[in-house]
Protein backbone atom coordinates (compact mmCIF):
# COMPACT_ATOMS: atom_id res chain seq x y z
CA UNK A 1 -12.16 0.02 -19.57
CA UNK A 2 -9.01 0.05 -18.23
CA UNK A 3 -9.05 -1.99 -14.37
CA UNK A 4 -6.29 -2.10 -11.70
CA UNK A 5 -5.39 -5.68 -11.00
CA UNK A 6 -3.03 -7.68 -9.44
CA UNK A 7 -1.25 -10.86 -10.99
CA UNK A 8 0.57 -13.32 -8.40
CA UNK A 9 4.06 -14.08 -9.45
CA UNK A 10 3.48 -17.13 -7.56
CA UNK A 11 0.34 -18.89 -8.94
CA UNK A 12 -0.06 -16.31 -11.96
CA UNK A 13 -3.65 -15.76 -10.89
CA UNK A 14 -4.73 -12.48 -12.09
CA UNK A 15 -6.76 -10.90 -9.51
CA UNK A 16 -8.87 -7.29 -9.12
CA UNK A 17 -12.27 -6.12 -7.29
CA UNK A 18 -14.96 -5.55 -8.57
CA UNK A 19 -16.84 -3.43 -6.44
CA UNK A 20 -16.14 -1.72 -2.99
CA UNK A 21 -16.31 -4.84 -0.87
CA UNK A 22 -15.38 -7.72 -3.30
CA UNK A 23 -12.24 -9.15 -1.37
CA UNK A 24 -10.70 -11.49 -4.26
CA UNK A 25 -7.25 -13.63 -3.19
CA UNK A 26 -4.63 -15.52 -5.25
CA UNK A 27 -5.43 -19.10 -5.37
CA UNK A 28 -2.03 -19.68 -3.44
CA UNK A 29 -2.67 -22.80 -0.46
CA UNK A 30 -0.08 -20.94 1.55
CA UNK A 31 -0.93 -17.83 3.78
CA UNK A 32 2.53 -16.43 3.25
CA UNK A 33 2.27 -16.21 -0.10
CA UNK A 34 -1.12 -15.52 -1.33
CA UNK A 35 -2.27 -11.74 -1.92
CA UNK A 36 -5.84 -10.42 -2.33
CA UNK A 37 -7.68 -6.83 -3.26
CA UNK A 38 -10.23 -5.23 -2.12
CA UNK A 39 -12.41 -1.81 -2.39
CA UNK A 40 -13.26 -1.73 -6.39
CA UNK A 41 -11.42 0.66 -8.77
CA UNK A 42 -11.19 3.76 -6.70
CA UNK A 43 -9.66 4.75 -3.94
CA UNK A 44 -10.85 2.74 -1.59
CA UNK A 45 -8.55 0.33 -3.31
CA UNK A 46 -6.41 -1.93 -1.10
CA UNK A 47 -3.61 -4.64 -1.15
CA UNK A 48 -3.38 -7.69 1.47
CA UNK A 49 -0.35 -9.80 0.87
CA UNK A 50 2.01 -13.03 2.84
CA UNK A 51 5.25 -12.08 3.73
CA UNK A 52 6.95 -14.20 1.15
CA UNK A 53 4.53 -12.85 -1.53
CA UNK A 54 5.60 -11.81 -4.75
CA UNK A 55 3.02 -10.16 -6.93
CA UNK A 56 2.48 -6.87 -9.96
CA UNK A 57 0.67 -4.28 -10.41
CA UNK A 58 -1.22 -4.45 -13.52
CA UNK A 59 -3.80 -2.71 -15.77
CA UNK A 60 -6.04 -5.00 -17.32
CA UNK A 61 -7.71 -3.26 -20.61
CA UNK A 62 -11.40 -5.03 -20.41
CA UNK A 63 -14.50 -4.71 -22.45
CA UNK A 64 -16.83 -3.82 -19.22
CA UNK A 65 -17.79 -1.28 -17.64
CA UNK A 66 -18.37 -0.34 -13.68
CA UNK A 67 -21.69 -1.14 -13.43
CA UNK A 68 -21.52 -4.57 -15.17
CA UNK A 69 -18.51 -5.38 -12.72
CA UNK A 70 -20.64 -3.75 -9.66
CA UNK A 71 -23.71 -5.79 -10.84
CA UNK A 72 -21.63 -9.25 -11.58
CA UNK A 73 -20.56 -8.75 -7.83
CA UNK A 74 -23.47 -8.15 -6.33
CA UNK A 75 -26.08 -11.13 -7.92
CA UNK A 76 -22.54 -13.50 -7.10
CA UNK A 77 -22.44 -14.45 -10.79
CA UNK A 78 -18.61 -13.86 -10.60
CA UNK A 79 -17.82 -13.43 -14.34
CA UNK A 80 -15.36 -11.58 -13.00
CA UNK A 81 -12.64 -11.03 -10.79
CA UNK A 82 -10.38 -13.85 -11.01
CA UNK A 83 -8.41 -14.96 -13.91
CA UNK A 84 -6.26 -18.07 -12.83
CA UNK A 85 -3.15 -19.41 -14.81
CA UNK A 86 -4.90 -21.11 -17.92
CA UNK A 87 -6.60 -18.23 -18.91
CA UNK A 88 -3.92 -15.43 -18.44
CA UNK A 89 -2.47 -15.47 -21.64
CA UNK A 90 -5.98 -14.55 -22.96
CA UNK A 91 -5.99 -11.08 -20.80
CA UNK A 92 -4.62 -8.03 -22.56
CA UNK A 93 -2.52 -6.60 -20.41
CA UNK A 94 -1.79 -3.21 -21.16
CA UNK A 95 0.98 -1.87 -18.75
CA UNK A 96 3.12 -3.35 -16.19
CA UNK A 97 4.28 -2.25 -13.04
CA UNK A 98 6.60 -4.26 -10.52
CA UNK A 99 5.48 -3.31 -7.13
CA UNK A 100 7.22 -6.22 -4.77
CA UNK A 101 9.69 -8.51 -4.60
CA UNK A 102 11.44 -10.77 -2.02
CA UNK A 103 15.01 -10.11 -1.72
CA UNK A 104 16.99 -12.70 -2.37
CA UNK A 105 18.69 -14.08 0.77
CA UNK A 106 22.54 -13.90 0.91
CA UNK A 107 24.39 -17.58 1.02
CA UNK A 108 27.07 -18.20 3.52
CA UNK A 109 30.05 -19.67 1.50
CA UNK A 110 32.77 -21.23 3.59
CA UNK A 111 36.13 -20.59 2.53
């Protein structure tokens, strides 16, 4: 199954939601920079992010379906959700899609 997910360009946690109210973050310390989901795979789907957050889009191709992700939310055994750094290169990650970036800020050179 093919899930919508988010992957911090920061901590390069991989995050997505499980269900409609699973609110998943970044594991970022900072406010600024962390992002989180919420609302599941429809369209209830929404994006919470820091203002110096940098973060993708992703689709995450995943042998589950809705109901095991529903039902790993709901009895909290949180299987899923979350992949953080040292497991990311084990995700298959199918397309990309870069959503935001800080813009760089312009140096003042004296001449």
């Amino acid at each position: 199954m093919k899930i919508k997910a988010l992957k911090c360009q920061k901590c390069l946690t991989i995050i997505y939601s499980r269900a409609r109210w699973d609110f998943n973050c970044c594991k970022c310390k900072e406010d600024t920079r962390r992002i989180c989901v919420d609302g599941g795979q429809d369209a209830y789907f929404k994006v919470f992010y820091g203002k110096d957050a940098d973060y993708k889009v992703i689709i995450l191709d995943l042998d589950v379906t809705l109901k095991q992700l529903f039902d790993d939310w709901n009895t909290g055994k949180d299987q899923f959700g979350i992949i953080p750094e040292t497991k990311v290169k084990f995700a298959e990650i199918k397309e990309t899609k870069k959503v935001r970036k800080q813009p760089k800020q312009k140096s003042h050179k004296k001449s």
